[in-house]
N, C-alpha and C. Protein backbone atom coordinates (compact mmCIF):
# COMPACT_ATOMS: atom_id res chain seq x y z
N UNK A 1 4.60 -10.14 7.63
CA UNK A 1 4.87 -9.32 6.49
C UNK A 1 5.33 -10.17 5.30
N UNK A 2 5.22 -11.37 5.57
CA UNK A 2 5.94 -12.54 4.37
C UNK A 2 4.41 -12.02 3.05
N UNK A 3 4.82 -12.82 2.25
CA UNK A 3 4.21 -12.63 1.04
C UNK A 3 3.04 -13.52 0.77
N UNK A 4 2.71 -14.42 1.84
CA UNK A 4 1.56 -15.37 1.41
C UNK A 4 0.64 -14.30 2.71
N UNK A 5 0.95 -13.93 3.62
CA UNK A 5 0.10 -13.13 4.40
C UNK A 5 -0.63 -11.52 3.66
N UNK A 6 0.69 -11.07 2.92
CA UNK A 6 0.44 -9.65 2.37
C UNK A 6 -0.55 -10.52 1.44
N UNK A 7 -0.75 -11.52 0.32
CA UNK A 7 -1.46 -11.51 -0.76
C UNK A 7 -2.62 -11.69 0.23
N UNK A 8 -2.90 -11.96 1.69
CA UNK A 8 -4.29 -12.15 2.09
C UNK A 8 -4.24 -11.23 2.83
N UNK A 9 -4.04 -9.93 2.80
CA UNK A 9 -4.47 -8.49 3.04
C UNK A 9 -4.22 -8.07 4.39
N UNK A 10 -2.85 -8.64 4.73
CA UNK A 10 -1.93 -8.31 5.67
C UNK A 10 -1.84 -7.11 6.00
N UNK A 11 -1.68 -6.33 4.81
CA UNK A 11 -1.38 -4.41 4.80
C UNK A 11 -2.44 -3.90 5.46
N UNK A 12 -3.74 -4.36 5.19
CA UNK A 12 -5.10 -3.44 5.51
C UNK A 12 -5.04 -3.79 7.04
N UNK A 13 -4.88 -5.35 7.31
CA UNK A 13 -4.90 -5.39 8.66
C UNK A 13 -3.96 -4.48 9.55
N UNK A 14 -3.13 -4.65 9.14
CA UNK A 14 -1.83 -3.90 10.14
C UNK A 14 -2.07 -2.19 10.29
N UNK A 15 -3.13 -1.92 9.44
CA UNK A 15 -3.49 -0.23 9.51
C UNK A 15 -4.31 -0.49 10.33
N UNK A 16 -5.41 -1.20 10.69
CA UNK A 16 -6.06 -1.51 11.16
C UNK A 16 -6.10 -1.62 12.81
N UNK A 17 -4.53 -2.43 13.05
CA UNK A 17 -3.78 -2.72 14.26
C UNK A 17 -3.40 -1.34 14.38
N UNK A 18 -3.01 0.01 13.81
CA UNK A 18 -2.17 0.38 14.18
C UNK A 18 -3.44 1.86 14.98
N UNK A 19 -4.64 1.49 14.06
CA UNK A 19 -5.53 2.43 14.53
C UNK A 19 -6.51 2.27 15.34
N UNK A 20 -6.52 0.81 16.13
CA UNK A 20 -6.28 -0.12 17.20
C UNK A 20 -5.92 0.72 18.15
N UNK A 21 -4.43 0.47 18.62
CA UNK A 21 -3.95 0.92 19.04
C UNK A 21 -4.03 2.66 19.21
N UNK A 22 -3.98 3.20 18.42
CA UNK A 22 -3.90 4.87 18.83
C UNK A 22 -5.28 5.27 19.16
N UNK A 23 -6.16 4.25 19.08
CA UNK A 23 -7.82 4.76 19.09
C UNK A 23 -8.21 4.58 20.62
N UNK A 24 -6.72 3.39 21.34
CA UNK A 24 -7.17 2.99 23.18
C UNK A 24 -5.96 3.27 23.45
N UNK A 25 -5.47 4.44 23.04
CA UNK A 25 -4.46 4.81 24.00
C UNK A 25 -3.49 3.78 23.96
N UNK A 26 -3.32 2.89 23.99
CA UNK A 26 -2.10 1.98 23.92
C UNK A 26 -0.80 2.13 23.64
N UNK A 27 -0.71 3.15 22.96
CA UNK A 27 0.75 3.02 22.50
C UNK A 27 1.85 3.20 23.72
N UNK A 28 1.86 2.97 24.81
CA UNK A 28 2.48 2.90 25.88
C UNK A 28 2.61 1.24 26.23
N UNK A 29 1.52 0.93 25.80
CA UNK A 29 1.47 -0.90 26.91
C UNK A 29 1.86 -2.03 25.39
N UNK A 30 1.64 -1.76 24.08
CA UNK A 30 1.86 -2.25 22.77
C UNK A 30 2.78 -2.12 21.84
N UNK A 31 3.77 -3.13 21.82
CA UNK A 31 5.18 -2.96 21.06
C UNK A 31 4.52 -3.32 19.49
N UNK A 32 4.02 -2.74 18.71
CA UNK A 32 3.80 -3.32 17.60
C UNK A 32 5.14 -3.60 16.39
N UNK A 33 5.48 -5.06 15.92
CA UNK A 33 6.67 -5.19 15.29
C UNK A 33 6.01 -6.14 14.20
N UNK A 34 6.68 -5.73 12.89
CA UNK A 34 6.70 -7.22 11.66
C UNK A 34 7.58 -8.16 11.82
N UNK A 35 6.86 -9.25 10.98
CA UNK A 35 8.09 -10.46 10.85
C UNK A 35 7.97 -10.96 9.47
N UNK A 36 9.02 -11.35 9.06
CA UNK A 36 8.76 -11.97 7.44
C UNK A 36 8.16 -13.21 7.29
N UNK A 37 7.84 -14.33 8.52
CA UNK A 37 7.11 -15.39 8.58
C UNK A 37 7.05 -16.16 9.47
N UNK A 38 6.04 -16.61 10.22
CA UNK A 38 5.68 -17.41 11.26
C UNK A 38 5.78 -18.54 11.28
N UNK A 39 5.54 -19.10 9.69
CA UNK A 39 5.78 -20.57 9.78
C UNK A 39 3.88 -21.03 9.84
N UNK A 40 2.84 -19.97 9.37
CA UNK A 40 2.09 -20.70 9.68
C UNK A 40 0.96 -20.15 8.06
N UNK A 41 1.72 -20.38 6.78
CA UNK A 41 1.52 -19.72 5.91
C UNK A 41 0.01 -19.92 5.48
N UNK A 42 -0.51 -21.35 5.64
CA UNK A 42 -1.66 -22.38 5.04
C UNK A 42 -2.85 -20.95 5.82
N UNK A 43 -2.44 -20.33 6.70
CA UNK A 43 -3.62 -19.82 7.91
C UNK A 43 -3.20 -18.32 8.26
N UNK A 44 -2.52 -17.83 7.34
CA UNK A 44 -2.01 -16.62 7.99
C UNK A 44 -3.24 -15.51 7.30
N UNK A 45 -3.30 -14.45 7.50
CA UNK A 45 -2.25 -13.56 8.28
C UNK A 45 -2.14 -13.97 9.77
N UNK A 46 -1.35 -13.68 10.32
CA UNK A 46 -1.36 -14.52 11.69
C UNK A 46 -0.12 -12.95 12.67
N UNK A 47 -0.56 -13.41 13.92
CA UNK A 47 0.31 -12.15 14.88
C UNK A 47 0.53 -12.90 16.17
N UNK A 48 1.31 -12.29 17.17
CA UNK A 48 1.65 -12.84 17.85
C UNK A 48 1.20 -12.22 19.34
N UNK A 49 0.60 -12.11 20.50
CA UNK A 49 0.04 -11.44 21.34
C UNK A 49 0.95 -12.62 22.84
N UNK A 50 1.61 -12.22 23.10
CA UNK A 50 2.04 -12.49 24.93
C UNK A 50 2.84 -14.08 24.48
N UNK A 51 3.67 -14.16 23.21
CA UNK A 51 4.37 -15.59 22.70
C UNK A 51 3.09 -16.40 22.33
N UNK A 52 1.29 -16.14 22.12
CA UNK A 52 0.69 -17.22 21.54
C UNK A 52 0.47 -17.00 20.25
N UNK A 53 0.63 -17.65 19.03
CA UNK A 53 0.11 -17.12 17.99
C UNK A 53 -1.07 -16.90 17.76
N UNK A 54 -1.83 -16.23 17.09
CA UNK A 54 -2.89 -15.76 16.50
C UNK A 54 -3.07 -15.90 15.30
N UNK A 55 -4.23 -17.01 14.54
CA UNK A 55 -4.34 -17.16 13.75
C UNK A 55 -5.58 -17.76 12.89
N UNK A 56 -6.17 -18.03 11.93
CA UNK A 56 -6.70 -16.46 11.01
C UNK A 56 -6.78 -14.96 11.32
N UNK A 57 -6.07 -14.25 10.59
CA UNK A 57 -6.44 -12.84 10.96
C UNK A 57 -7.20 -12.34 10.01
N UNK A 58 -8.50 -10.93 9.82
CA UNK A 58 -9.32 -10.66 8.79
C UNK A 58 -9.52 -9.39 8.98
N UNK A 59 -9.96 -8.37 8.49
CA UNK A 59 -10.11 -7.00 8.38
C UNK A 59 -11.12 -6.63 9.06
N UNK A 60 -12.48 -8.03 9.07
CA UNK A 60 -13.82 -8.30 9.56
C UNK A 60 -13.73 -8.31 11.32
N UNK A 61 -12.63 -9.90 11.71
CA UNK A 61 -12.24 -10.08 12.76
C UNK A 61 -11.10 -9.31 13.50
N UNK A 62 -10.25 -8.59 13.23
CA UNK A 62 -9.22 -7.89 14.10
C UNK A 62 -9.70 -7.00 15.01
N UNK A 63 -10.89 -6.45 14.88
CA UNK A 63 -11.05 -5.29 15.99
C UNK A 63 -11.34 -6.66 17.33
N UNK A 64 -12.25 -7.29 17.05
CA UNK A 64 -12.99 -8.22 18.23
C UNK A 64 -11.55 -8.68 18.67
N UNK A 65 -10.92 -9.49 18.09
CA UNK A 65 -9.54 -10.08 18.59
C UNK A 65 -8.28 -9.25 19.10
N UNK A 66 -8.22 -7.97 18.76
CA UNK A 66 -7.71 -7.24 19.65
C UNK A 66 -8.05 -6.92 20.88
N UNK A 67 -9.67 -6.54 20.73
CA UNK A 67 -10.23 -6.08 22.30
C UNK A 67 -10.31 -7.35 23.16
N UNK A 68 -10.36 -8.91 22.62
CA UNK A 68 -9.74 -9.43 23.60
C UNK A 68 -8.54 -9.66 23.95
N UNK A 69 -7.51 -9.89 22.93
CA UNK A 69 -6.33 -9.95 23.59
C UNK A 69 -5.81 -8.77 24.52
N UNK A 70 -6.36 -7.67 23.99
CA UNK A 70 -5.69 -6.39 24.80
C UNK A 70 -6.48 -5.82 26.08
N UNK A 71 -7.53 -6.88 26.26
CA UNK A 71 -8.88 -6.69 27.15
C UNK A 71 -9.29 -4.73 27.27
N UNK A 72 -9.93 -4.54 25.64
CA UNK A 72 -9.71 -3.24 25.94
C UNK A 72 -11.21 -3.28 26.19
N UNK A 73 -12.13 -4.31 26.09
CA UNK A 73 -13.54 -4.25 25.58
C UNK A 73 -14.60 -4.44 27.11
């Protein structure tokens, strides 16, 4: 949620994540939380899945990278 992620369209993603989630049922097995910065600004938006980071995130790429991290696919 830091400010070099929001100017690369952090917001759209995270609607994105959130309709993710309610679209596979998940909201039981998926803690979804913000952070103000990862530390990985040069490459963000960036998230965090089981302590590994995740990083480039894109509006293009988030569905594919969810259904693997969340093996919904």
């Amino acid at each position: 949620m830091g400010s070099s992620c929001f100017s690369r369209g952090n917001k759209e993603i995270l609607e994105k994540i959130r309709e993710f989630i309610t679209r596979h049922h998940l909201t039981d097995r998926v803690i979804l939380r913000g952070s103000h910065c990862l530390g990985n600004c040069s490459k963000g938006p960036s998230m965090i899945v089981d302590d590994r980071l995740i990083s480039p995130l894109s509006i293009v790429t988030i569905d594919s990278i969810l259904e693997k991290e969340l093996k919904t696919g």
